[in-house]
PDB file of N, CA and C in Angstrom:
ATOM      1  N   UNK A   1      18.788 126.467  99.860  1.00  0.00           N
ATOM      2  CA  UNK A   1      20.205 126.359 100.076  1.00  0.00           C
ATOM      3  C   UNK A   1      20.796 127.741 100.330  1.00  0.00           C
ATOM      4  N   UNK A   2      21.919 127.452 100.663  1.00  0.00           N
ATOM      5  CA  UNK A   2      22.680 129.088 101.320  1.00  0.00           C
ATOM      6  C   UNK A   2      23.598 129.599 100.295  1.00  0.00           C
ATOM      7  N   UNK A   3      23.535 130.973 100.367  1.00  0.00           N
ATOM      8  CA  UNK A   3      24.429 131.387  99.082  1.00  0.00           C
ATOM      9  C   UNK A   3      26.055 131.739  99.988  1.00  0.00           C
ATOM     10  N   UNK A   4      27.204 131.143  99.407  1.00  0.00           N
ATOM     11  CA  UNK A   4      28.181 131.447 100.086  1.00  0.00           C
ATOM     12  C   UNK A   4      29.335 132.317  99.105  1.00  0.00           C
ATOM     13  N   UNK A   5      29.569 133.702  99.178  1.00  0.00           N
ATOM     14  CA  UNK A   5      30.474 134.364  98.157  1.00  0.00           C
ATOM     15  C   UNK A   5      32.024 133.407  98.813  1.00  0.00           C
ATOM     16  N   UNK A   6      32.627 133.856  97.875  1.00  0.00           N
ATOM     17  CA  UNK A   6      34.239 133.609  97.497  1.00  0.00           C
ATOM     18  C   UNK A   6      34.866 133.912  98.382  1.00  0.00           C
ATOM     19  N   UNK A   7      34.636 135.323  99.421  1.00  0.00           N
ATOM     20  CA  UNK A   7      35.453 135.676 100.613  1.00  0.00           C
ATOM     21  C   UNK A   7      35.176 135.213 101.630  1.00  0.00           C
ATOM     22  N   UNK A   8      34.217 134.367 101.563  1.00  0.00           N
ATOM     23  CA  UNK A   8      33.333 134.142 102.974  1.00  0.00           C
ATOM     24  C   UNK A   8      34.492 133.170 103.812  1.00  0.00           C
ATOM     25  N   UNK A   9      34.975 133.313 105.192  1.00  0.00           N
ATOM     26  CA  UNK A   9      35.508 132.301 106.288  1.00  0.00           C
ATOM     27  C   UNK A   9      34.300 131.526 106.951  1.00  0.00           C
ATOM     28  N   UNK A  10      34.344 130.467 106.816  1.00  0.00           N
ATOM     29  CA  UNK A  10      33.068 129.731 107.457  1.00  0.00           C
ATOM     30  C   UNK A  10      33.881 129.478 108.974  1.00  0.00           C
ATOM     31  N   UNK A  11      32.923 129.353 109.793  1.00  0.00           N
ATOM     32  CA  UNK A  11      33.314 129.198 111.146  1.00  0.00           C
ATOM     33  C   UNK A  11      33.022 127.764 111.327  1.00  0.00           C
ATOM     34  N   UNK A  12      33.447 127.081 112.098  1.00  0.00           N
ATOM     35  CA  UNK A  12      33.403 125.362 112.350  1.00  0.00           C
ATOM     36  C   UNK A  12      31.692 124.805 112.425  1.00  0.00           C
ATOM     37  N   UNK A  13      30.978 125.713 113.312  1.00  0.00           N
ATOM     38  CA  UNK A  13      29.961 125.184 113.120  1.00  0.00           C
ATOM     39  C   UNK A  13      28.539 125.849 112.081  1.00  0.00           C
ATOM     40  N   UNK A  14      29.402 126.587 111.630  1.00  0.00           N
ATOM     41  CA  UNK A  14      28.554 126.784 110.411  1.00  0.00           C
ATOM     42  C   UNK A  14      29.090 126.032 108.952  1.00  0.00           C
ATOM     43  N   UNK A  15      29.919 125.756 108.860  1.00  0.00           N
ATOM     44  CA  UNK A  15      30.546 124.273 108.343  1.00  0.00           C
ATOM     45  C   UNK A  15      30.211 123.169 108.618  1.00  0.00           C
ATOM     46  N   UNK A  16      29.968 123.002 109.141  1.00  0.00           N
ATOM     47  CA  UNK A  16      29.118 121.496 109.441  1.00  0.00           C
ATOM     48  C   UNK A  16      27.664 121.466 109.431  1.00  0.00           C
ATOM     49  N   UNK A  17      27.140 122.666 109.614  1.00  0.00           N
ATOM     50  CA  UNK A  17      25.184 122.909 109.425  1.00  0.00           C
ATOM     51  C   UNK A  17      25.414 122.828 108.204  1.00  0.00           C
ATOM     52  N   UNK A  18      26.239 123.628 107.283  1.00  0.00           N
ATOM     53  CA  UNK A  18      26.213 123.863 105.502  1.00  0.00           C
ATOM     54  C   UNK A  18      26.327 122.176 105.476  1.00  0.00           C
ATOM     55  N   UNK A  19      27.291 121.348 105.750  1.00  0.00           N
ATOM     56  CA  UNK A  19      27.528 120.059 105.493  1.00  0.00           C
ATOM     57  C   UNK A  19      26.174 118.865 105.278  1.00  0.00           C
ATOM     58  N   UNK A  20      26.042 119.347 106.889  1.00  0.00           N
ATOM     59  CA  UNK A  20      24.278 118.449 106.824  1.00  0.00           C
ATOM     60  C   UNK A  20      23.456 118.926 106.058  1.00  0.00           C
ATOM     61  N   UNK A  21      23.217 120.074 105.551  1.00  0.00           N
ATOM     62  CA  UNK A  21      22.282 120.038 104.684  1.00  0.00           C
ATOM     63  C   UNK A  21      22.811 120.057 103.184  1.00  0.00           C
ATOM     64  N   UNK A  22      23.602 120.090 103.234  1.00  0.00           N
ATOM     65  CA  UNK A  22      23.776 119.478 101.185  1.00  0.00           C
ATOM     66  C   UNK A  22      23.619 117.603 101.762  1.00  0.00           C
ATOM     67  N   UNK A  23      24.309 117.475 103.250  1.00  0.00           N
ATOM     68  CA  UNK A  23      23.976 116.150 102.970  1.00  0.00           C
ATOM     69  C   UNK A  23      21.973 115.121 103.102  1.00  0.00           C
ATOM     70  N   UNK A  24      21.556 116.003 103.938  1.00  0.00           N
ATOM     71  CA  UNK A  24      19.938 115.807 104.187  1.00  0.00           C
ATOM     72  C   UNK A  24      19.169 116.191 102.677  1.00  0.00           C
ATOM     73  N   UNK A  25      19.518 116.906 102.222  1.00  0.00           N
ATOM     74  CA  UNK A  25      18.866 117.560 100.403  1.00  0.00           C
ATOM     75  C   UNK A  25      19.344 115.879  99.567  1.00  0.00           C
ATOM     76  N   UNK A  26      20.721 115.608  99.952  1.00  0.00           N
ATOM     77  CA  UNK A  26      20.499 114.930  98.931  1.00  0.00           C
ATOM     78  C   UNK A  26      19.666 113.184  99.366  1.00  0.00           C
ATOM     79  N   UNK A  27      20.030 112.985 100.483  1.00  0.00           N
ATOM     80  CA  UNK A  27      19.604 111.680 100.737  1.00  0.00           C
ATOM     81  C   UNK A  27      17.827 111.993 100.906  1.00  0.00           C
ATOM     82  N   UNK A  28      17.108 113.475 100.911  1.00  0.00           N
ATOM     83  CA  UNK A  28      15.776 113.378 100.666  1.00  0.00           C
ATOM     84  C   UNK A  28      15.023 113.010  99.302  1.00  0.00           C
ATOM     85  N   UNK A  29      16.161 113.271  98.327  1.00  0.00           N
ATOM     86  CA  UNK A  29      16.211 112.949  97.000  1.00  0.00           C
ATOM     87  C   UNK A  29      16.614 111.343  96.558  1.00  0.00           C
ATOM     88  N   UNK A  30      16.739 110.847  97.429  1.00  0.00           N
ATOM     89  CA  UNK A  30      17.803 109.778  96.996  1.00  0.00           C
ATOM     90  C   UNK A  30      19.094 109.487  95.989  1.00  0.00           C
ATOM     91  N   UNK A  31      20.107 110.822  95.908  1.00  0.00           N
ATOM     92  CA  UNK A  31      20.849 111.082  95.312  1.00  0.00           C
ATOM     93  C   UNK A  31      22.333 110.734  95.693  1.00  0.00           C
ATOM     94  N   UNK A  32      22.827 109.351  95.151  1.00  0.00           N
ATOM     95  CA  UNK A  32      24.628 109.635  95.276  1.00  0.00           C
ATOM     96  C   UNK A  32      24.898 110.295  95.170  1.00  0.00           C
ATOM     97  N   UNK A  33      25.391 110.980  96.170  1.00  0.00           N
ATOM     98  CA  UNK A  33      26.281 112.045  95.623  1.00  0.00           C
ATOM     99  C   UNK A  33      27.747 111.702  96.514  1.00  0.00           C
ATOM    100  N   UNK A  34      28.984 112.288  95.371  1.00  0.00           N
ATOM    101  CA  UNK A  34      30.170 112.181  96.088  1.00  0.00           C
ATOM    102  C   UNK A  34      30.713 113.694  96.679  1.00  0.00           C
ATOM    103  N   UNK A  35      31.394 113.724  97.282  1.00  0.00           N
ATOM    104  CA  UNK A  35      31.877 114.711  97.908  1.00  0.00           C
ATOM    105  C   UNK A  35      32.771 114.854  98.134  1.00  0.00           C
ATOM    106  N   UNK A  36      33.668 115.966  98.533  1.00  0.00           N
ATOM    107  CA  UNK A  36      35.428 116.622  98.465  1.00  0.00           C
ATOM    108  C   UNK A  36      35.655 116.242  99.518  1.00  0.00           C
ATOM    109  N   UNK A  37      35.084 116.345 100.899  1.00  0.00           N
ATOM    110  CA  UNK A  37      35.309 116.573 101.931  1.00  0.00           C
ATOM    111  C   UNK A  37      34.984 114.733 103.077  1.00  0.00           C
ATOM    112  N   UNK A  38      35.813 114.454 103.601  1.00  0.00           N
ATOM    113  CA  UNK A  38      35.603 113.435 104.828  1.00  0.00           C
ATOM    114  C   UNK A  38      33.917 113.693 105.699  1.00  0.00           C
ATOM    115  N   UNK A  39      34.282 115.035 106.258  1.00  0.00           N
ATOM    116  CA  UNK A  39      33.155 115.172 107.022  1.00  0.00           C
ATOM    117  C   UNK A  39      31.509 115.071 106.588  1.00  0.00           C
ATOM    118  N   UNK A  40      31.919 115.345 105.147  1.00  0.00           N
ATOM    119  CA  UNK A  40      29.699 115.270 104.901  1.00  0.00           C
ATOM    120  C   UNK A  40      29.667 113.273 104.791  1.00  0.00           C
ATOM    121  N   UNK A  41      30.910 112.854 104.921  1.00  0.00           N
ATOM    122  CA  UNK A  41      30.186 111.220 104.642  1.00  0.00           C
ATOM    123  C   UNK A  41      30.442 111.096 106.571  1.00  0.00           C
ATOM    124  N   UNK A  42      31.032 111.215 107.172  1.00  0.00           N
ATOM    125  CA  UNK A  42      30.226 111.780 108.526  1.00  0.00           C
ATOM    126  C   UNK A  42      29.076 111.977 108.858  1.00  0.00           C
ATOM    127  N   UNK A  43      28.957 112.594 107.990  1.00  0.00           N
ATOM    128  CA  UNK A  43      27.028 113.635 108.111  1.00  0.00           C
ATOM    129  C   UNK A  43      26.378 112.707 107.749  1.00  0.00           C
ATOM    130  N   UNK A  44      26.681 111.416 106.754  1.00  0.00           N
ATOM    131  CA  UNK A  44      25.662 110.747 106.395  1.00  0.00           C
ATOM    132  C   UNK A  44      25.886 110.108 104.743  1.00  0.00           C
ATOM    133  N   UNK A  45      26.782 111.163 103.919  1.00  0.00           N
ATOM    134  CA  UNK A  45      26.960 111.195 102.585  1.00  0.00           C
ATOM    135  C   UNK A  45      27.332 109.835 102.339  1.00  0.00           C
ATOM    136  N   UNK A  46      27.520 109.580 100.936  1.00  0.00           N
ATOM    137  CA  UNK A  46      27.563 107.947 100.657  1.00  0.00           C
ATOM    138  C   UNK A  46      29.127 108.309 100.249  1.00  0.00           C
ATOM    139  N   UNK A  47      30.019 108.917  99.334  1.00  0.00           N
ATOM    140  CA  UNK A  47      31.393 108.724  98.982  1.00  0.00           C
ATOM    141  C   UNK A  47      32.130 110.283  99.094  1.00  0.00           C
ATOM    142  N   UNK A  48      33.174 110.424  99.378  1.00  0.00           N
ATOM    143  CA  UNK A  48      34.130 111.589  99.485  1.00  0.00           C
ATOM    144  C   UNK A  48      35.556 111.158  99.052  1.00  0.00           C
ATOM    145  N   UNK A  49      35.681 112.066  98.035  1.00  0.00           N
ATOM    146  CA  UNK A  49      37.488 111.715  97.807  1.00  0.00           C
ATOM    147  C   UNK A  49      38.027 113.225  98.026  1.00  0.00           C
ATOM    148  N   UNK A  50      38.628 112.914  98.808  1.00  0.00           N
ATOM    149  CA  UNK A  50      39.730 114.675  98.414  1.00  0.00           C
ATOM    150  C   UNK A  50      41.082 114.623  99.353  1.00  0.00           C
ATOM    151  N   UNK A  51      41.134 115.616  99.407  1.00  0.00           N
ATOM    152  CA  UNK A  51      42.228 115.692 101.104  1.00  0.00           C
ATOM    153  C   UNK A  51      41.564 115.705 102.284  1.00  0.00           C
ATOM    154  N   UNK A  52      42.535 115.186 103.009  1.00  0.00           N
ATOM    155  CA  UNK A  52      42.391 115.186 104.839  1.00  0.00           C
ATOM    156  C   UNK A  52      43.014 116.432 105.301  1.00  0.00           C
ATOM    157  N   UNK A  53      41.574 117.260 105.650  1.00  0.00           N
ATOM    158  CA  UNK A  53      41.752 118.774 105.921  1.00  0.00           C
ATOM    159  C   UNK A  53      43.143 119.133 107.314  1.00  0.00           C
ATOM    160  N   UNK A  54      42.664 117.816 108.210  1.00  0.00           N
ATOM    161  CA  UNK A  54      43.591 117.490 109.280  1.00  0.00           C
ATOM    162  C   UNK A  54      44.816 117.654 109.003  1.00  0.00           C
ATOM    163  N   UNK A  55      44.815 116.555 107.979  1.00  0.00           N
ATOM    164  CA  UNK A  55      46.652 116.464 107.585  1.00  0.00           C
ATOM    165  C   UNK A  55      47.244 118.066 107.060  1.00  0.00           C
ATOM    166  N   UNK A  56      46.539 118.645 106.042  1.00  0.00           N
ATOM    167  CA  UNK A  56      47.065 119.671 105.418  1.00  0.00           C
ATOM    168  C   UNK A  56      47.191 120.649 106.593  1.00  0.00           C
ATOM    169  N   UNK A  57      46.412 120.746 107.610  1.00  0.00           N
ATOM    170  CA  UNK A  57      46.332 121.950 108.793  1.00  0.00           C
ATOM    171  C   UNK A  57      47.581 121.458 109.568  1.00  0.00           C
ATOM    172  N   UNK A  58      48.237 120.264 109.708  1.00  0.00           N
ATOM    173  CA  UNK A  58      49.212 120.314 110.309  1.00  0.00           C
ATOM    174  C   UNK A  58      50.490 120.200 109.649  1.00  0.00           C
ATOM    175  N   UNK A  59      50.200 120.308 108.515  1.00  0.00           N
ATOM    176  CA  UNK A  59      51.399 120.738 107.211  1.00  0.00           C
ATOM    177  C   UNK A  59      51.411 121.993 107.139  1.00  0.00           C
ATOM    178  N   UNK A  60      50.245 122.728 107.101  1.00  0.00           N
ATOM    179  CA  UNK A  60      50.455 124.093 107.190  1.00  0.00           C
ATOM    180  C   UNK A  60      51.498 125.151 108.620  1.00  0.00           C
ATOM    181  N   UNK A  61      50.856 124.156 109.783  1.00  0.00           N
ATOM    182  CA  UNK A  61      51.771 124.112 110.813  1.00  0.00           C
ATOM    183  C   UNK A  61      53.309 124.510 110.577  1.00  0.00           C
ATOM    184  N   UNK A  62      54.142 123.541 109.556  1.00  0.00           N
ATOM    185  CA  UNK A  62      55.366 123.363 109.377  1.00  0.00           C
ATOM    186  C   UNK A  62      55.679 125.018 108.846  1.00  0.00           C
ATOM    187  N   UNK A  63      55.149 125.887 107.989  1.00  0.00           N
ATOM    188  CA  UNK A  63      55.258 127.023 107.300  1.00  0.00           C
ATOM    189  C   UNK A  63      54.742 128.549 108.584  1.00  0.00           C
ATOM    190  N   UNK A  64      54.246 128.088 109.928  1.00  0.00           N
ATOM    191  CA  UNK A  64      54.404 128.778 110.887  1.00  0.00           C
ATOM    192  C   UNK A  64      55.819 128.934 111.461  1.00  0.00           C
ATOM    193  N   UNK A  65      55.882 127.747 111.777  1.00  0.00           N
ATOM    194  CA  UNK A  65      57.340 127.001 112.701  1.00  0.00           C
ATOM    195  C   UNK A  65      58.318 127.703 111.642  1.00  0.00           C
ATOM    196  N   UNK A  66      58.832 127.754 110.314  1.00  0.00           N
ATOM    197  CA  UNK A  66      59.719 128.255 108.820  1.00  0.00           C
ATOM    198  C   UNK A  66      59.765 129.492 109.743  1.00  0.00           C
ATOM    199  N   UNK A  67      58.068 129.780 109.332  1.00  0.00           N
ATOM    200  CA  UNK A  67      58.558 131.743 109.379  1.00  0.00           C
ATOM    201  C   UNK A  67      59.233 132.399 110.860  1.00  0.00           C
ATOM    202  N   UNK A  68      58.745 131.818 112.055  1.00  0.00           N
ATOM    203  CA  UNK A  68      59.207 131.955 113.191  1.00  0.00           C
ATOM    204  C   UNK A  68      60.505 131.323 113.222  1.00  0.00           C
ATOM    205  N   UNK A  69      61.466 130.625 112.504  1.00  0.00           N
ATOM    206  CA  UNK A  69      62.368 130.500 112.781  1.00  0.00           C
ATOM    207  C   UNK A  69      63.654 131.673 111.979  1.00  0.00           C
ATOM    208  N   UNK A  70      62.991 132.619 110.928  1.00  0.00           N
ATOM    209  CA  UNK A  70      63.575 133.272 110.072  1.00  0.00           C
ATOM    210  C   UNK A  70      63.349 133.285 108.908  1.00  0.00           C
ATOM    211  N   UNK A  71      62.414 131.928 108.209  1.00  0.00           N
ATOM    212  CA  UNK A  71      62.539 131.990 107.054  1.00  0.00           C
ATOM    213  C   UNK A  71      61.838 133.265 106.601  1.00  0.00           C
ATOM    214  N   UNK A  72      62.450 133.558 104.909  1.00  0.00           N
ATOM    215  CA  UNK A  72      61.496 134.635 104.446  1.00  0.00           C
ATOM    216  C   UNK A  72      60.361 133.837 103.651  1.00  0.00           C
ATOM    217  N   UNK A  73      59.345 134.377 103.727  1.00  0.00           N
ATOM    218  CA  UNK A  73      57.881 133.666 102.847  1.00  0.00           C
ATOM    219  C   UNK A  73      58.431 133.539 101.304  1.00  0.00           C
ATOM    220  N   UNK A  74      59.118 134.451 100.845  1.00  0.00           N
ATOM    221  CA  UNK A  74      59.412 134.064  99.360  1.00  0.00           C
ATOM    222  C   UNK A  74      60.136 132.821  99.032  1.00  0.00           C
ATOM    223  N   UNK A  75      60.768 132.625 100.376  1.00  0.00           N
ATOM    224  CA  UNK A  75      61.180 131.362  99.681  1.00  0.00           C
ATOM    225  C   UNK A  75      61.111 130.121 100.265  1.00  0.00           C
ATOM    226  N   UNK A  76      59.775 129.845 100.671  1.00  0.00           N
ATOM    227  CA  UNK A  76      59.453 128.661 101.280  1.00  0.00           C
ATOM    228  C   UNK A  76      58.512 128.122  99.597  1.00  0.00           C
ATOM    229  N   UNK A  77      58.874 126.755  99.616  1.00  0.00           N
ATOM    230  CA  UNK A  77      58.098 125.867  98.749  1.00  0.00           C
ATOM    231  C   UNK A  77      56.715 125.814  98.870  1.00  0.00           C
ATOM    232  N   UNK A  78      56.131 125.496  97.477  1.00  0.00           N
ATOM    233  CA  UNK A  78      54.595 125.826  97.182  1.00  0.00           C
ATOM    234  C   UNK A  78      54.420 124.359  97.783  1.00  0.00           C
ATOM    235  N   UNK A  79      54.155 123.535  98.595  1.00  0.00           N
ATOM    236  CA  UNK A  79      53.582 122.261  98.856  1.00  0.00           C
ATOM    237  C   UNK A  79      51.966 122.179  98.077  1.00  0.00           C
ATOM    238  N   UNK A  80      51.921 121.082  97.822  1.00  0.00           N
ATOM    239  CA  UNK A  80      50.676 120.425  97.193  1.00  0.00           C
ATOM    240  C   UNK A  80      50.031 119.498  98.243  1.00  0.00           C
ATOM    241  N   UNK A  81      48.830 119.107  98.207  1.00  0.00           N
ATOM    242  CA  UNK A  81      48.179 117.409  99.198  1.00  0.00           C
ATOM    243  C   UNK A  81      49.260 116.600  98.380  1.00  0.00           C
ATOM    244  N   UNK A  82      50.004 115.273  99.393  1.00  0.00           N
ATOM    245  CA  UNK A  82      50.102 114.245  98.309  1.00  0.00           C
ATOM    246  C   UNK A  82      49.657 112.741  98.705  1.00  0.00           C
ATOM    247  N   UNK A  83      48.466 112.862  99.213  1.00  0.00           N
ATOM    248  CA  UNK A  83      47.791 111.941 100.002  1.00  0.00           C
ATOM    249  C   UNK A  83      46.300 112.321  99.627  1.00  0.00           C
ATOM    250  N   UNK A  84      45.621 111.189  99.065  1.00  0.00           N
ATOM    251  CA  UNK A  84      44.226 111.985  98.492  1.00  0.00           C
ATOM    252  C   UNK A  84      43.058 110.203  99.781  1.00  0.00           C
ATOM    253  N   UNK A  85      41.942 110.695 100.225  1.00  0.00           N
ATOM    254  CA  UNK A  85      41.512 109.100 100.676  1.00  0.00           C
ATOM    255  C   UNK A  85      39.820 109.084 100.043  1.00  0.00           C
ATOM    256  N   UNK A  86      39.892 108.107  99.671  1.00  0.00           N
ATOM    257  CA  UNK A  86      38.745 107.695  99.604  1.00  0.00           C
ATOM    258  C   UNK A  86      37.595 106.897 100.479  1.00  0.00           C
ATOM    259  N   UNK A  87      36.530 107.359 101.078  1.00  0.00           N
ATOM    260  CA  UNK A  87      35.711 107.449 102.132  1.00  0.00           C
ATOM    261  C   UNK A  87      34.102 106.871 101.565  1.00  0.00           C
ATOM    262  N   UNK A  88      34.329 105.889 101.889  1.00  0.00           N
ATOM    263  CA  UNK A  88      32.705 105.180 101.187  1.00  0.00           C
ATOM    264  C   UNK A  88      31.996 104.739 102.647  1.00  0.00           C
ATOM    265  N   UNK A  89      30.811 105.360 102.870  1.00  0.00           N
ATOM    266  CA  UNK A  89      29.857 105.678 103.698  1.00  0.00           C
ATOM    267  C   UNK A  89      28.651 103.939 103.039  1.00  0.00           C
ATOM    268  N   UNK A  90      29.245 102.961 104.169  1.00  0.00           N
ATOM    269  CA  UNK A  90      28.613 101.824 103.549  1.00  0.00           C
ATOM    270  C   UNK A  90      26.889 101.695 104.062  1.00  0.00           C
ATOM    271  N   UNK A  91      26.453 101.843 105.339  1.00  0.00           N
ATOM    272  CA  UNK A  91      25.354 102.054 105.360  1.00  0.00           C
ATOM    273  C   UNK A  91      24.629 103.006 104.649  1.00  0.00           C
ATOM    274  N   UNK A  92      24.911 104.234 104.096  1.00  0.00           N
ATOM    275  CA  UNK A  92      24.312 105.012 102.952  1.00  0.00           C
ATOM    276  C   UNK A  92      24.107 104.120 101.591  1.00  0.00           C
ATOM    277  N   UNK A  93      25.258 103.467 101.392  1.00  0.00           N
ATOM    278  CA  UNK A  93      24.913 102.807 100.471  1.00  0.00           C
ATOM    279  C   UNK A  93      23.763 102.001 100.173  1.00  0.00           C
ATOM    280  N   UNK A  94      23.905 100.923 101.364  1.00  0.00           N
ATOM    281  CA  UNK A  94      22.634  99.705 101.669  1.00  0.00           C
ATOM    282  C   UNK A  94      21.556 100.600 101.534  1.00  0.00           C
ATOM    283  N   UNK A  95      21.361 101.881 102.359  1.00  0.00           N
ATOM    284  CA  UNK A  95      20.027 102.695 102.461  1.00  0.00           C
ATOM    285  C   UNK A  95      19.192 103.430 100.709  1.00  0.00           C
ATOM    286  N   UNK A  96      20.245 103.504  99.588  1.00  0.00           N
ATOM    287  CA  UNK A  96      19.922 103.848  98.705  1.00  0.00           C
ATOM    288  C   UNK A  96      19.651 102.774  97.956  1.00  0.00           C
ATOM    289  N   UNK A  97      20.195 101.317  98.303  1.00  0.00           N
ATOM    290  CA  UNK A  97      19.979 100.112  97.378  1.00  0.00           C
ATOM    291  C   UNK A  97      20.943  99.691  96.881  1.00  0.00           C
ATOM    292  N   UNK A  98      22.561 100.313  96.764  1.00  0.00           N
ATOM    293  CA  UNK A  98      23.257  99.887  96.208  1.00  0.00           C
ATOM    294  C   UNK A  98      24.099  98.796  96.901  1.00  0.00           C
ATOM    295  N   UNK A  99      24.720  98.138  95.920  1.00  0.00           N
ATOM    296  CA  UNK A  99      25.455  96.486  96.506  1.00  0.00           C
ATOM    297  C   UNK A  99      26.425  97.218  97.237  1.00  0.00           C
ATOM    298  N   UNK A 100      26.632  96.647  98.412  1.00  0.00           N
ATOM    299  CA  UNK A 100      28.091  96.666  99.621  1.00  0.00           C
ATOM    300  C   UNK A 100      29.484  96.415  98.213  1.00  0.00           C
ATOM    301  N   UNK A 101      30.198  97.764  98.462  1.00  0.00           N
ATOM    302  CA  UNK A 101      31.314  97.552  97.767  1.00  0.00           C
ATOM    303  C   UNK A 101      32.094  96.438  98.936  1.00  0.00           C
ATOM    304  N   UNK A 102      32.444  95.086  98.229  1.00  0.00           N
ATOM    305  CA  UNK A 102      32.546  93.965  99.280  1.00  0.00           C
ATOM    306  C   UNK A 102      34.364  94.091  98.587  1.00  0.00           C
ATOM    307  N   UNK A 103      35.283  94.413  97.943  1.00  0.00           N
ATOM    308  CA  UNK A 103      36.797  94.524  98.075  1.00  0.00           C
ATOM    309  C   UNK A 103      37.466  95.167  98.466  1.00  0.00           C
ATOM    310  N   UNK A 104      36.237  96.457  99.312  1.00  0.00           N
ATOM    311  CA  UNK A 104      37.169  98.248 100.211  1.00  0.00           C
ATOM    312  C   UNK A 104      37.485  97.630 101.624  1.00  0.00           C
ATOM    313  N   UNK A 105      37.099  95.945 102.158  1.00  0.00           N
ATOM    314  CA  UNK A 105      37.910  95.751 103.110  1.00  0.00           C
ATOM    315  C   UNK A 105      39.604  95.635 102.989  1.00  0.00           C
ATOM    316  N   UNK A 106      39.900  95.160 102.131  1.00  0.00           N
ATOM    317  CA  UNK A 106      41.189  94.393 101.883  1.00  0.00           C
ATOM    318  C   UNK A 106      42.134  95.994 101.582  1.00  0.00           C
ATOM    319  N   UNK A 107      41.363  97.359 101.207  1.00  0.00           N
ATOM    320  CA  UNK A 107      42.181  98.024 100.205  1.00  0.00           C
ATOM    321  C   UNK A 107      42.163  98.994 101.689  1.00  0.00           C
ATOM    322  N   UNK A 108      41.676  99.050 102.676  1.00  0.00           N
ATOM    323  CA  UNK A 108      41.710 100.333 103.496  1.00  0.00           C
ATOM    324  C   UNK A 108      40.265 100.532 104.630  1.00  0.00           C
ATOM    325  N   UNK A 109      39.915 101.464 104.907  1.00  0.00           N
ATOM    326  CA  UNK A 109      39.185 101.978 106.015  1.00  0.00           C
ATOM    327  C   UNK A 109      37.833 102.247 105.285  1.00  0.00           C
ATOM    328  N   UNK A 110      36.475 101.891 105.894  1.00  0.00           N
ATOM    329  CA  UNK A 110      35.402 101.719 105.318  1.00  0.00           C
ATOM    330  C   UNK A 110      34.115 102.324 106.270  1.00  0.00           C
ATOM    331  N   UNK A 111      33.570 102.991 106.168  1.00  0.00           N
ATOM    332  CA  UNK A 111      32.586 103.730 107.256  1.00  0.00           C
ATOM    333  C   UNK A 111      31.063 102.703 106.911  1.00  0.00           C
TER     334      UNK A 111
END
């Protein structure tokens, strides 16, 4: 595995190689594993809850548009995510053995 310090900027596609392989390590193991991120159940992963990196990048947007219009940075609001999704990767599932979560049709979007 790759060692990544605290300052490091990952570039898009070295973000997504890091992705596939925490996600290939674990399905060589046969390991649920859940994850922060949308994209490693993309890659293959079986569950991800966190934020939609999308959404927040175009929220962040709004605090460009602030400062270019005058605002000063001190006094723009700390925003938080307030939208969290949950992402269940159903063929991973079947592939590890576990039962089809059969009620994530009715509740939302199901990979």
């Amino acid at each position: 595995m790759t060692s990544i310090s605290r300052s490091s900027v990952l570039r898009p596609e070295y973000s997504q190689a890091l992705s596939n392989e925490h996600v290939q390590a674990a399905a060589s193991r046969r390991l649920a594993a859940v994850y922060g991120f949308r994209e490693h159940v993309d890659a293959g992963g079986l569950i991800s809850y966190g934020v939609n990196l999308a959404d927040n990048f175009r929220r962040a947007a709004t605090y460009v548009v602030k400062s270019l219009k005058g605002a000063e940075p001190g006094d723009l609001a700390v925003e938080f995510p307030n939208k969290l999704e949950l992402i269940i990767n159903l063929e991973t599932s079947k592939a590890l053995g576990g039962r089809p979560f059969a009620d994530t049709g009715s509740r939302g979007r199901t990979r």
